[in-house]
N, C-alpha and C. Protein backbone atom coordinates (compact mmCIF):
# COMPACT_ATOMS: atom_id res chain seq x y z
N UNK A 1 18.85 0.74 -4.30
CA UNK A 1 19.80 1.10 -3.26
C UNK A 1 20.94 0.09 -3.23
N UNK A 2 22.35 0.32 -3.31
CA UNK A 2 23.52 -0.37 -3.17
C UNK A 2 23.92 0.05 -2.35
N UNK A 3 24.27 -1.14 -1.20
CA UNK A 3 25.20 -0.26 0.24
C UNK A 3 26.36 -1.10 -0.48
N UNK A 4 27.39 -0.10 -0.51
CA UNK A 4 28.69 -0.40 -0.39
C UNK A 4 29.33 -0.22 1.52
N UNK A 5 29.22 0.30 2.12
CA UNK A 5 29.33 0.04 3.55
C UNK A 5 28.62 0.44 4.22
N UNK A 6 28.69 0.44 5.51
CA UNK A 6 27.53 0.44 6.45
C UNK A 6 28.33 -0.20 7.90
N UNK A 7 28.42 1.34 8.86
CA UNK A 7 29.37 1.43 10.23
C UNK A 7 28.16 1.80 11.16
N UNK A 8 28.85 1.04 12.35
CA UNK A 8 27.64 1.36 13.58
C UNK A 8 29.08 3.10 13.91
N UNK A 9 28.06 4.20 13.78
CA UNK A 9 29.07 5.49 13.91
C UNK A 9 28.93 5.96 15.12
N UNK A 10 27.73 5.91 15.62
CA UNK A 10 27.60 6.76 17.31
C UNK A 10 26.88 6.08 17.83
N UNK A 11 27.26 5.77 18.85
CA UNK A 11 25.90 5.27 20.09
C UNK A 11 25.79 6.41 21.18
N UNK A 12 24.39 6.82 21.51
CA UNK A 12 24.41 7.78 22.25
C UNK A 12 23.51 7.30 23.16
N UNK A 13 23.13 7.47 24.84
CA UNK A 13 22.26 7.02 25.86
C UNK A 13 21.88 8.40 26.10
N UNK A 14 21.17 7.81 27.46
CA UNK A 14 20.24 8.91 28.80
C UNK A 14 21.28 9.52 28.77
N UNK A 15 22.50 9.54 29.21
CA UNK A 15 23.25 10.48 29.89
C UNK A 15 23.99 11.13 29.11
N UNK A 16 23.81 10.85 27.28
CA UNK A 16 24.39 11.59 26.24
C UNK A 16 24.30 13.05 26.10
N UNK A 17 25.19 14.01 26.32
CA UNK A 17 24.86 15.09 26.32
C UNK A 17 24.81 15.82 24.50
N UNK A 18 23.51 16.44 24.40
CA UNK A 18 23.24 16.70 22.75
C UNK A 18 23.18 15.61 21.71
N UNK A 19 22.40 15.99 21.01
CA UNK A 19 22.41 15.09 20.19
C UNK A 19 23.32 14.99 19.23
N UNK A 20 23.92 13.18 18.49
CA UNK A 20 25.19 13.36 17.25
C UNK A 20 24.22 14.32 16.24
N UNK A 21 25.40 14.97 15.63
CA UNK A 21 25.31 15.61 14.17
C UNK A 21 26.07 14.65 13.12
N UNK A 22 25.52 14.29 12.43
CA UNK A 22 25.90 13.59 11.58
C UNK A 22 26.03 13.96 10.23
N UNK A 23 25.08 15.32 9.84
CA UNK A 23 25.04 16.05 8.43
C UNK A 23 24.56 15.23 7.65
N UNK A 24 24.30 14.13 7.99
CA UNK A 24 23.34 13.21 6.53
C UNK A 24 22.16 13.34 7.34
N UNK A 25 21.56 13.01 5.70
CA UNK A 25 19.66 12.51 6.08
C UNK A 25 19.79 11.29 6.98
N UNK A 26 19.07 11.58 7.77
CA UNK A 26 18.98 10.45 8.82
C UNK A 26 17.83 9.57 8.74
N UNK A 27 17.28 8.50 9.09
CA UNK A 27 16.20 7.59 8.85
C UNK A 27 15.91 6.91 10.07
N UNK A 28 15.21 7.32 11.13
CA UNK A 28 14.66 6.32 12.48
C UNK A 28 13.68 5.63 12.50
N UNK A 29 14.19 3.99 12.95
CA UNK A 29 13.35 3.33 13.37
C UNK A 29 12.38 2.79 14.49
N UNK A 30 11.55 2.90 14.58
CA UNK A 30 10.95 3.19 16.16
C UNK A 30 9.65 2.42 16.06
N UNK A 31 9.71 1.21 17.30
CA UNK A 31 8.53 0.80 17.24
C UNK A 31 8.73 -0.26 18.75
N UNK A 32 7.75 -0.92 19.37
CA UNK A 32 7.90 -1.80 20.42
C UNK A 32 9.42 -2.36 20.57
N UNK A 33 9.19 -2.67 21.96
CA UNK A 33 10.49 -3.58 22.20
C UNK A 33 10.15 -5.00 21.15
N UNK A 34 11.60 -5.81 20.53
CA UNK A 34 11.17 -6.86 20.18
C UNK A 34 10.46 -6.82 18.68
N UNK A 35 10.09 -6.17 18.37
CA UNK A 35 9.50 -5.95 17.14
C UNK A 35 10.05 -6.28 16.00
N UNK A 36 11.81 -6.18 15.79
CA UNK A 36 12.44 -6.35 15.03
C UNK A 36 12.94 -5.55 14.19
N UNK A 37 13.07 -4.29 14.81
CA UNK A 37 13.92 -3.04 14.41
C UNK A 37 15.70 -3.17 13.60
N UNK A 38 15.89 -3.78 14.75
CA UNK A 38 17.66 -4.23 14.35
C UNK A 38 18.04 -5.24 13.10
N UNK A 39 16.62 -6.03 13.37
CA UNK A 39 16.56 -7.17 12.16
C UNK A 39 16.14 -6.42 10.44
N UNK A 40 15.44 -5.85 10.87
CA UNK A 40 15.10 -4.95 9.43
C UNK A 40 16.04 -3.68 8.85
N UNK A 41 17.28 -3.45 10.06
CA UNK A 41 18.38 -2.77 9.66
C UNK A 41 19.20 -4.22 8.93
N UNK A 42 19.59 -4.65 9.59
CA UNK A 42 20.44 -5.79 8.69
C UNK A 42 19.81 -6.15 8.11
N UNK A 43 18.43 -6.50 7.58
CA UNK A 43 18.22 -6.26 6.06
C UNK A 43 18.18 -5.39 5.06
N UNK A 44 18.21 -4.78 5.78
CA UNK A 44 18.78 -3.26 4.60
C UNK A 44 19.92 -3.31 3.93
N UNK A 45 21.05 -3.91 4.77
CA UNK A 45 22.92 -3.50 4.59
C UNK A 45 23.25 -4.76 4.08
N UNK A 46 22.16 -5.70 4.53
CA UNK A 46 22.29 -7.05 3.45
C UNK A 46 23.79 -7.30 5.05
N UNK A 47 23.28 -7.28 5.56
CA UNK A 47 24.35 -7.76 6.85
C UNK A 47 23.83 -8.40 7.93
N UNK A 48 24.27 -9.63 8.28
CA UNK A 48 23.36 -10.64 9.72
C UNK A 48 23.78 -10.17 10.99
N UNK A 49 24.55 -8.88 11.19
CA UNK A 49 24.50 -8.90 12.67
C UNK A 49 25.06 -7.41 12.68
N UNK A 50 25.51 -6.53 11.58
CA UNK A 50 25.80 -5.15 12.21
C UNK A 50 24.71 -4.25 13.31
N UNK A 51 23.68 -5.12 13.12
CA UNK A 51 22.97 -4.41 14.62
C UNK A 51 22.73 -5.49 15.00
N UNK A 52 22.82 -5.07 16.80
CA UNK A 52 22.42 -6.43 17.24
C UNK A 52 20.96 -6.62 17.18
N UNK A 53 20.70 -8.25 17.31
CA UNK A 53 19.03 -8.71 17.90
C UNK A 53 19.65 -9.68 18.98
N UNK A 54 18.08 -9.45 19.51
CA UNK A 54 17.99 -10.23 20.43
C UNK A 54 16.37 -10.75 20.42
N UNK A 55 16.52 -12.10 21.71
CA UNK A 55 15.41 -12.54 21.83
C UNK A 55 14.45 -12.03 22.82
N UNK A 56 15.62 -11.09 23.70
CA UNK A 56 14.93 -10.28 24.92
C UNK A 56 14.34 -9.27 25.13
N UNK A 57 13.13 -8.86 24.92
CA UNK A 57 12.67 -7.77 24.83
C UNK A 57 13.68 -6.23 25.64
N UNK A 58 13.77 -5.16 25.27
CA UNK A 58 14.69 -4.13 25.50
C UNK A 58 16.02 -4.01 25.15
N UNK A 59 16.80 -5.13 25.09
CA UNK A 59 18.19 -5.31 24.51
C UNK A 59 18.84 -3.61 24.34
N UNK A 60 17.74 -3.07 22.84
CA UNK A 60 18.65 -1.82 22.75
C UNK A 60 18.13 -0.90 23.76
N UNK A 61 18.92 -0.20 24.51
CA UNK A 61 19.15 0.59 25.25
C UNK A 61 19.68 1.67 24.57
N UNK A 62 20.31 2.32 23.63
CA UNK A 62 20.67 3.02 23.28
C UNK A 62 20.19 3.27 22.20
N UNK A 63 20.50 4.60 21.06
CA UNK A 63 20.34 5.16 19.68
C UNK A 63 21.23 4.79 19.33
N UNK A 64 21.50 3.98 18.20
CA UNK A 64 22.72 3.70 17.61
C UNK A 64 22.64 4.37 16.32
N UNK A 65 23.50 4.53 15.58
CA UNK A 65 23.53 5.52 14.34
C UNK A 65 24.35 4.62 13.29
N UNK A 66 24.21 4.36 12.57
CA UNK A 66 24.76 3.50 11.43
C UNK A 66 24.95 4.72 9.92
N UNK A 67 25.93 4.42 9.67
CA UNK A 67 26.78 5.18 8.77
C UNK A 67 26.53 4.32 7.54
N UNK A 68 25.99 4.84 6.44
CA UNK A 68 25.54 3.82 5.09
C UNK A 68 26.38 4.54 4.25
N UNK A 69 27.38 4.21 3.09
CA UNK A 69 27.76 5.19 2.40
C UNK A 69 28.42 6.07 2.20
N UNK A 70 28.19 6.13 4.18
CA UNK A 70 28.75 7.83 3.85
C UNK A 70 27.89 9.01 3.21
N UNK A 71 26.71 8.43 3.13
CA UNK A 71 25.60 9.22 2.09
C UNK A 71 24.37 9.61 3.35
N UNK A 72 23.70 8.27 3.77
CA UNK A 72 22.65 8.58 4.95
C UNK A 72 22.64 7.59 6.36
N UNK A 73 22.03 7.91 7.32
CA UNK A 73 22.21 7.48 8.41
C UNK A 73 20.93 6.50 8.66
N UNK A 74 21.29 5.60 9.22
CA UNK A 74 20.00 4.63 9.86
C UNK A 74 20.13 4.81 10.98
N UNK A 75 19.33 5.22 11.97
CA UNK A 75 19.02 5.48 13.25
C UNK A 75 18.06 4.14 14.30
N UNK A 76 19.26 3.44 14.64
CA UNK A 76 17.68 2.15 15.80
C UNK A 76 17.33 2.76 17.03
N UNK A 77 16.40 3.31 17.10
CA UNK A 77 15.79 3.47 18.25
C UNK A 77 15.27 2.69 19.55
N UNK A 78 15.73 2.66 20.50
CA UNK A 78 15.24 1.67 21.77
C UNK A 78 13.98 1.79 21.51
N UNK A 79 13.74 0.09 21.64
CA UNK A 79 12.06 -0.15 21.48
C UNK A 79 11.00 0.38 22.73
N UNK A 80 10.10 0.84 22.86
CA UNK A 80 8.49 0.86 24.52
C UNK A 80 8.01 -0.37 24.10
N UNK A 81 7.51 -0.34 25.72
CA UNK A 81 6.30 -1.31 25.10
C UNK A 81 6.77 -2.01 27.04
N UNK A 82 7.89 -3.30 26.57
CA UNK A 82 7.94 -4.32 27.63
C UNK A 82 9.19 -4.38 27.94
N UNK A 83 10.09 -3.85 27.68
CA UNK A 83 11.50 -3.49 28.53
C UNK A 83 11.18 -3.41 29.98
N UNK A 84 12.30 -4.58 30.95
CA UNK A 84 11.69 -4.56 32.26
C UNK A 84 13.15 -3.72 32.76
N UNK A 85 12.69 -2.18 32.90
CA UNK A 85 14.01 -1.15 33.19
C UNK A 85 13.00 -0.61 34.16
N UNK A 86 13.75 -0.02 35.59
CA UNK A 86 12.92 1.33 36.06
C UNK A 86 12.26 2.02 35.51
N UNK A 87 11.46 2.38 36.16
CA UNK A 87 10.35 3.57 35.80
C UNK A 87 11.18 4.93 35.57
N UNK A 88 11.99 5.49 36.39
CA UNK A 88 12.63 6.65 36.47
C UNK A 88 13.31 6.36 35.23
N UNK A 89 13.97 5.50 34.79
CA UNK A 89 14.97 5.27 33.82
C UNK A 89 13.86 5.32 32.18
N UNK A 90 12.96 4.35 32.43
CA UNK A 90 12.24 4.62 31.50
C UNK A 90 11.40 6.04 31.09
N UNK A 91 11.69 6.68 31.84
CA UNK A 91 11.16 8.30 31.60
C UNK A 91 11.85 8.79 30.88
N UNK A 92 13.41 8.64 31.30
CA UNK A 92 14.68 9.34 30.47
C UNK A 92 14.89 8.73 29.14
N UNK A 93 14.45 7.67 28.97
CA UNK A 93 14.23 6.65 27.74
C UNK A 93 13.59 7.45 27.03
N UNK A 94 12.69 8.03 27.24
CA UNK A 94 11.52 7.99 26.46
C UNK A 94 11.86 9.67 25.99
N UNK A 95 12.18 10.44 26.86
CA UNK A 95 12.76 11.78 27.08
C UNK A 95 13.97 11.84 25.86
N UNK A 96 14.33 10.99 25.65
CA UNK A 96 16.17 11.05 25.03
C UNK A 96 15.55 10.59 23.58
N UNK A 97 13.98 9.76 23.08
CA UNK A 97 13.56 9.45 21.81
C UNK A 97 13.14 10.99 21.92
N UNK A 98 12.35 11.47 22.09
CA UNK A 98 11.66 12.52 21.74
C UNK A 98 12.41 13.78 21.85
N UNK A 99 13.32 13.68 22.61
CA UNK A 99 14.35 14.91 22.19
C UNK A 99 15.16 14.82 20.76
N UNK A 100 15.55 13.74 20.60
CA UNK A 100 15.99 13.01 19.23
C UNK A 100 15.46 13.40 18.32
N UNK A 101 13.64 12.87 18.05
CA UNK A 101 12.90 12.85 16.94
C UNK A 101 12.37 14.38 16.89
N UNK A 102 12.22 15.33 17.94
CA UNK A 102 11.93 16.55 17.53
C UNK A 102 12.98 17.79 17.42
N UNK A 103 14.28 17.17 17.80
CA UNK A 103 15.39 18.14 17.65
C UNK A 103 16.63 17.83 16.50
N UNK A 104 15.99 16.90 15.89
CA UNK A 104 17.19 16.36 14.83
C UNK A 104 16.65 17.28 13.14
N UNK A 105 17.54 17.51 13.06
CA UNK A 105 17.99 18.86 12.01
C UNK A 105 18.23 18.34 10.39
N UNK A 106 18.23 16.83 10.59
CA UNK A 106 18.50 16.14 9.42
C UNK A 106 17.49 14.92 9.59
N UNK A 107 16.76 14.64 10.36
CA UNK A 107 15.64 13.46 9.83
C UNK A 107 15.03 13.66 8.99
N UNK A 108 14.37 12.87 7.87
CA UNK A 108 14.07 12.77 6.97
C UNK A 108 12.80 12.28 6.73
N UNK A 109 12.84 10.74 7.57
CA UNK A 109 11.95 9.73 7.45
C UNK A 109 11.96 8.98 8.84
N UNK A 110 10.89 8.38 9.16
CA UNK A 110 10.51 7.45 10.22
C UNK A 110 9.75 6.33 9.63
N UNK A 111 10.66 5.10 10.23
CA UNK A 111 9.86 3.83 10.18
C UNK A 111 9.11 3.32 11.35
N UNK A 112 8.15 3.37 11.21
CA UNK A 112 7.20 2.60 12.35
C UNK A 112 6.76 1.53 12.47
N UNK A 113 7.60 0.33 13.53
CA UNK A 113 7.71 -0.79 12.81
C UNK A 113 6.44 -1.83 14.32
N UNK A 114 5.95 -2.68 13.31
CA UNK A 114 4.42 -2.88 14.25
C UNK A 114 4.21 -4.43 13.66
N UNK A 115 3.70 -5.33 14.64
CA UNK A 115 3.70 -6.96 14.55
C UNK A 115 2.43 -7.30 13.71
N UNK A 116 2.75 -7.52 12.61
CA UNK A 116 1.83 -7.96 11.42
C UNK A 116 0.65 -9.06 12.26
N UNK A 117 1.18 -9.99 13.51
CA UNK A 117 0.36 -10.87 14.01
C UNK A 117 -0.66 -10.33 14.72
N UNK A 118 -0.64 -8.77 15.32
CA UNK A 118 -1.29 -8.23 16.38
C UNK A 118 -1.64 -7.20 15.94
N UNK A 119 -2.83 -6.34 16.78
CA UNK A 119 -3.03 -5.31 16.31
C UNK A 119 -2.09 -3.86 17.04
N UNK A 120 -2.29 -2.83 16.59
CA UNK A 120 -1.33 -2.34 17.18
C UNK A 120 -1.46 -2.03 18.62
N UNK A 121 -0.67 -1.57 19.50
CA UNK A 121 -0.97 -1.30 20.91
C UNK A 121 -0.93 0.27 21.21
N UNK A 122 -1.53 0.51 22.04
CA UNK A 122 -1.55 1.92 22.64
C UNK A 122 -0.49 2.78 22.58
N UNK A 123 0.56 1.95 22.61
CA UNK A 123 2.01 2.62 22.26
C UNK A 123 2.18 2.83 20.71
N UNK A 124 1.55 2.23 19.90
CA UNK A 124 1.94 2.38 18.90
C UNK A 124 1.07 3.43 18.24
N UNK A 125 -0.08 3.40 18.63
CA UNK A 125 -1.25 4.25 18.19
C UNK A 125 -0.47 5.76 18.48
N UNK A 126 -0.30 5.79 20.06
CA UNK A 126 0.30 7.23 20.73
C UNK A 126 1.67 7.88 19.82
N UNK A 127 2.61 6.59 19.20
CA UNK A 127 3.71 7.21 18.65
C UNK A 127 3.19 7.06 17.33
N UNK A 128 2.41 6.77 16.33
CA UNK A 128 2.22 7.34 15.24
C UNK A 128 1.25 8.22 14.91
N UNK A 129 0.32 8.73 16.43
CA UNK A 129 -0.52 10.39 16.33
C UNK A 129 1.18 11.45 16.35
N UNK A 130 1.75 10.94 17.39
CA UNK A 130 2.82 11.90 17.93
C UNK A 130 3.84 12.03 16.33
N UNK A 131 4.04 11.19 15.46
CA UNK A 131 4.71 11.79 14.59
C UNK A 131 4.33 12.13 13.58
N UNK A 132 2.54 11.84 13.41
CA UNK A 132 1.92 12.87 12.46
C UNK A 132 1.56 14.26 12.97
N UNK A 133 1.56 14.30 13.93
CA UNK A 133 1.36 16.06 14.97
C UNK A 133 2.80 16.94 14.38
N UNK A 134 3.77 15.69 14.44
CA UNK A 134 5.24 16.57 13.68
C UNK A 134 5.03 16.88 12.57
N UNK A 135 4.53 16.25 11.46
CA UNK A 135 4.71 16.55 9.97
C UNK A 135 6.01 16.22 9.73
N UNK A 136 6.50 14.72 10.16
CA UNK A 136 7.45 13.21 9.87
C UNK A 136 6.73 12.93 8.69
N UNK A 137 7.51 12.52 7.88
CA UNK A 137 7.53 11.39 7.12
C UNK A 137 7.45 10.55 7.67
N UNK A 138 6.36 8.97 7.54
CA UNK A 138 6.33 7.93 7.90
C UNK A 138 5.89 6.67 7.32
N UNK A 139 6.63 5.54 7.01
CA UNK A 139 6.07 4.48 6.60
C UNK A 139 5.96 3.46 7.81
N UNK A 140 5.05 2.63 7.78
CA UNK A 140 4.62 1.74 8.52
C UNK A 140 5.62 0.33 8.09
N UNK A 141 6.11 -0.30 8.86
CA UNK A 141 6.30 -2.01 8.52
C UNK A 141 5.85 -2.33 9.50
N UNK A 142 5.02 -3.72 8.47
CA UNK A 142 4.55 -4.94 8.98
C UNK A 142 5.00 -5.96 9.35
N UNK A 143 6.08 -6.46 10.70
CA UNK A 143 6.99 -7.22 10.49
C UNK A 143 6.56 -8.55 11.19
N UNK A 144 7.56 -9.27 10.85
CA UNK A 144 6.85 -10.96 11.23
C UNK A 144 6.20 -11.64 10.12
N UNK A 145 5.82 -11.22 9.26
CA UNK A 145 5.18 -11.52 7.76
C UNK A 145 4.86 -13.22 7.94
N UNK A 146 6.25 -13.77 7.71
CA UNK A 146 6.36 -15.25 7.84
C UNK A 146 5.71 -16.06 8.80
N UNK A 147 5.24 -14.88 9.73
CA UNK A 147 4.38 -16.43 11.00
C UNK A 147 3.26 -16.33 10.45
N UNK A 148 2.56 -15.63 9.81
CA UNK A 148 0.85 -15.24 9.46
C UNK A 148 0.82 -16.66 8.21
N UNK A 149 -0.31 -17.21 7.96
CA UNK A 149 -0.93 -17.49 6.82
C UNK A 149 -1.10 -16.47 5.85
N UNK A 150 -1.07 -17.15 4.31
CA UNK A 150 -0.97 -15.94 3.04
C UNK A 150 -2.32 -15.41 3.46
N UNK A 151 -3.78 -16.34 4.06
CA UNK A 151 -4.88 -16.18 4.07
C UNK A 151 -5.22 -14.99 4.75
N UNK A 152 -4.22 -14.60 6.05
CA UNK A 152 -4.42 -14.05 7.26
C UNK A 152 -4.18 -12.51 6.66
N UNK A 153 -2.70 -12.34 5.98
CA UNK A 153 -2.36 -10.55 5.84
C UNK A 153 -3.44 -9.93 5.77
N UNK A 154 -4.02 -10.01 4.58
CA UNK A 154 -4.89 -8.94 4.06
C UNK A 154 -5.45 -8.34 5.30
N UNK A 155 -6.40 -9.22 6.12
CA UNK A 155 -6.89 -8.80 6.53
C UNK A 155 -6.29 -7.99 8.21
N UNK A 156 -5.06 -8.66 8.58
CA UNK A 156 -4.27 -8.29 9.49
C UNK A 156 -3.73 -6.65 9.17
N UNK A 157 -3.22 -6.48 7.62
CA UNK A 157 -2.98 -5.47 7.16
C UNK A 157 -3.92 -4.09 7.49
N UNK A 158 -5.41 -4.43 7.38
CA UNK A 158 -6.63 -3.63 7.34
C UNK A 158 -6.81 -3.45 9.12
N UNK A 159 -6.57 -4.34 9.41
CA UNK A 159 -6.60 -4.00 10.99
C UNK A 159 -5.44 -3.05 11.18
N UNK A 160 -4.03 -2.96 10.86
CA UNK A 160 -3.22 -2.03 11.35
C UNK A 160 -3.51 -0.64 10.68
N UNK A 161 -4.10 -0.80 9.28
CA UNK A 161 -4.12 0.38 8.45
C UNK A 161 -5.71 1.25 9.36
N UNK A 162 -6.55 0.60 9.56
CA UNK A 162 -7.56 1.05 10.36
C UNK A 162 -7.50 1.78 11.98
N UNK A 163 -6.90 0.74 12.57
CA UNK A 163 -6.17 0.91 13.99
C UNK A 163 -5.30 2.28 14.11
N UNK A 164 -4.43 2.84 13.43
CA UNK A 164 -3.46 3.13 13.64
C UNK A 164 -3.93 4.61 12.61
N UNK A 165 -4.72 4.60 11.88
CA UNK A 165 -5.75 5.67 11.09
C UNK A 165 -4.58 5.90 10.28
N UNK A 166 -4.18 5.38 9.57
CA UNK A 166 -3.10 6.01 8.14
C UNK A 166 -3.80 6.64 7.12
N UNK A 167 -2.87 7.54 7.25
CA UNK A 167 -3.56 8.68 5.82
C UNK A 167 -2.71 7.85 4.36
N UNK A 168 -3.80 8.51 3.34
CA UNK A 168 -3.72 8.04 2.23
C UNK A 168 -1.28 7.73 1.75
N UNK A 169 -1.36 8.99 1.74
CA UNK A 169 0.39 8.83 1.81
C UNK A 169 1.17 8.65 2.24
N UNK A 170 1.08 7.37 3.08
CA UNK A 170 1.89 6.98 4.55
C UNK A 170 1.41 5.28 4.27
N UNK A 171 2.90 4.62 3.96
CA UNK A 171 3.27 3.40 3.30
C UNK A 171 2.99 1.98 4.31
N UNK A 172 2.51 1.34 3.97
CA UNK A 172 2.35 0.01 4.78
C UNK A 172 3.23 -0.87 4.05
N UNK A 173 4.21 -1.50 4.71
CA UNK A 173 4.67 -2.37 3.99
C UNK A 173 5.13 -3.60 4.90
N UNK A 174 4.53 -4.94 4.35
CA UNK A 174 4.32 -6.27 5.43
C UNK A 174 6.31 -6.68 4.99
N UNK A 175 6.71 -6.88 6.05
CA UNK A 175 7.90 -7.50 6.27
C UNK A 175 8.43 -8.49 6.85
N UNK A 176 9.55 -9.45 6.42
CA UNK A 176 9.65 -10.76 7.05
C UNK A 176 11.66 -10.55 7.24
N UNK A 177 11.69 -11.00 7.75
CA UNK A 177 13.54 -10.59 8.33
C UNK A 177 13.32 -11.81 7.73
N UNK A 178 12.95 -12.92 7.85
CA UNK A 178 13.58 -14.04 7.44
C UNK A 178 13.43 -14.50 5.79
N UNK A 179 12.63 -13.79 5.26
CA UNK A 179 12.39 -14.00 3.67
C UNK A 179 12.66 -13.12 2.99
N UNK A 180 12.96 -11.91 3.78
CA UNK A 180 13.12 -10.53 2.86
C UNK A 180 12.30 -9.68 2.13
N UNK A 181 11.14 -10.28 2.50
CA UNK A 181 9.97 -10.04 1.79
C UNK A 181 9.87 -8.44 2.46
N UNK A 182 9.65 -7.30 1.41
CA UNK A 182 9.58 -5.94 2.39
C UNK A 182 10.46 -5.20 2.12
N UNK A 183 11.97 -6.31 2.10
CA UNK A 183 12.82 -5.16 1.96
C UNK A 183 13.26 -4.37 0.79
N UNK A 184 12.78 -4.67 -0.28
CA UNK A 184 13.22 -3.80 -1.18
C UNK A 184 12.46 -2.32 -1.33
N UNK A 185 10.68 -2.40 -0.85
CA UNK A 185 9.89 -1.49 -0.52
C UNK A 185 10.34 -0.39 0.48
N UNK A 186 10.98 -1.02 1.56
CA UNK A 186 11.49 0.12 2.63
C UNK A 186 12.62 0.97 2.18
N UNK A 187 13.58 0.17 1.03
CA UNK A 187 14.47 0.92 0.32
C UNK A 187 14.14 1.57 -0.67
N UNK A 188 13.69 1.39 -1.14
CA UNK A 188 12.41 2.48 -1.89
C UNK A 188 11.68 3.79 -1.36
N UNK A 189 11.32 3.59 -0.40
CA UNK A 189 10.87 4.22 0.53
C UNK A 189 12.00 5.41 0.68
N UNK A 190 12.75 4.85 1.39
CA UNK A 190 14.51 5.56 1.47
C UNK A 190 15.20 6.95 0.49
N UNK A 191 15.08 5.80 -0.51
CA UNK A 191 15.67 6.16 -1.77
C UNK A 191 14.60 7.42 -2.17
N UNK A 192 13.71 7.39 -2.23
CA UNK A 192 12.15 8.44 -2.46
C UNK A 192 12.64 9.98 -1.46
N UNK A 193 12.62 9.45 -0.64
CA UNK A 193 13.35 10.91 0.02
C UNK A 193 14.55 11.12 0.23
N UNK A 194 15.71 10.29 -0.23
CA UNK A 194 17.29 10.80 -0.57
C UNK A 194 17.04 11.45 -2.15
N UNK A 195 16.25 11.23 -2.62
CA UNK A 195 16.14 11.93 -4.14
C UNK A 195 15.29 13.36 -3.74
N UNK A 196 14.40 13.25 -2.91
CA UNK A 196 13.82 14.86 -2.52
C UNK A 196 14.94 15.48 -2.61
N UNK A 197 15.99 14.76 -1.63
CA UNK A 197 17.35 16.00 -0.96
C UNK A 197 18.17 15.95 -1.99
N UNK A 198 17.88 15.41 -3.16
CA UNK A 198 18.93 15.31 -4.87
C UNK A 198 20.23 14.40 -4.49
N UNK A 199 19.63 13.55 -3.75
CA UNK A 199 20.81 12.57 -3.78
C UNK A 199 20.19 11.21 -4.22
C-alpha cells in the first residue's frame, strides 16, 4: 500500500442528517474509547497527527472519514466503553455507529481494535457478535503491543482469540503505534479486499 495522500473529508455527528456517500470502499475502525483507533490511522498514512489522539478517553465524538488516494476511505469511529458524555447522548452515539455500520453501501471491512494488555470487555465481545450477525468483514488489532513483555503476547493473544470466539478467517494482528509493529499486516488486510473490488 502507497498513500500518496490522505484528507480528513467528512465529519459527521448525532445530529448529522444521512449518512456521507463517499463511493469508495470504506474501512471502519471501531473499538473502546482510548484504545488507539486514531493512532493506528496515522499509522497507516505514515502521518503523526492527521487524526487526532488523545490521552482522554472519548475525545472522538464524531465519524470522521479520511480520503486515501482518492481510491478508499478510512472511517474512525467514536470509541464505548468510558466516555464520560450523558446517557441520552450516549444512546444517539451509539444509534449514529450502528446506523453507519448497517446502512453504509460501500463498507468493506471492519477493524476491531482491542488492548493487547487486557482481555476483552463486554463491549467488545457485544460489538464483535454484532458484526459477525452482519456478515462484516473483520480483523481484530491487538494494540499496545509495546507495553506487554515478548513473554506475555502469545499468551495475551489466546486470551483475546478465545474471549472474543474468532472464527478461523478473521485476522488477529498485535499492534504497537509506537514501533509499527502491525502495520504493514492491517494494510494487507486492506489491500486483500481493495483487490476483491479489482482495485
Amino acid at each position: 500500500m502507497i498513500i500518496k495522500t490522505a484528507v480528513l473529508e467528512t465529519v459527521a455527528g448525532v445530529t448529522t442528517k444521512g449518512l456521507p456517500q463517499t463511493g469508495r470502499p470504506e474501512f471502519a475502525f471501531a473499538g473502546r474509547s482510548n484504545v488507539g483507533k486514531s493512532s493506528l490511522i496515522n499509522s497507516i498514512v505514515k502521518r503523526k497527527a492527521l487524526a487526532r489522539t488523545s490521552g482522554t478517553p472519548g475525545k472522538t465524538q464524531t465519524m470522521n472519514f479520511y480520503n486515501i488516494n482518492d481510491e478508499f476511505t478510512l472511517v474512525d469511529l467514536p470509541g464505548y466503553g468510558y466516555a464520560k458524555v450523558d446517557l441520552e447522548f450516549k444512546k444517539k452515539w451509539g444509534r449514529m455507529i450502528e446506523k453507519y455500520l448497517s446502512g453504509s453501501k460501500t463498507l468493506k471491512g471492519i477493524i476491531l481494535l482491542v488492548d493487547i494488555r487486557h482481555r476483552p470487555t463486554a463491549d467488545d465481545r457485544d460489538m464483535y457478535e454484532w458484526i459477525r450477525s452482519k456478515n462484516l468483514c473483520c480483523a481484530v488489532a491487538a494494540t499496545k503491543l509495546d507495553k506487554l513483555k515478548r513473554s506475555e503476547v502469545k499468551k495475551s493473544l489466546e486470551l483475546i482469540k478465545n474471549d472474543l470466539g474468532l472464527r478461523e478467517e478473521d485476522r488477529l494482528i498485535p499492534f504497537s503505534a509506537s514501533t509499527g509493529a502491525g502495520r504493514d499486516e492491517v494494510c494487507k488486510y486492506i489491500d486483500s479486499l481493495l483487490e476483491e473490488e479489482g482495485l
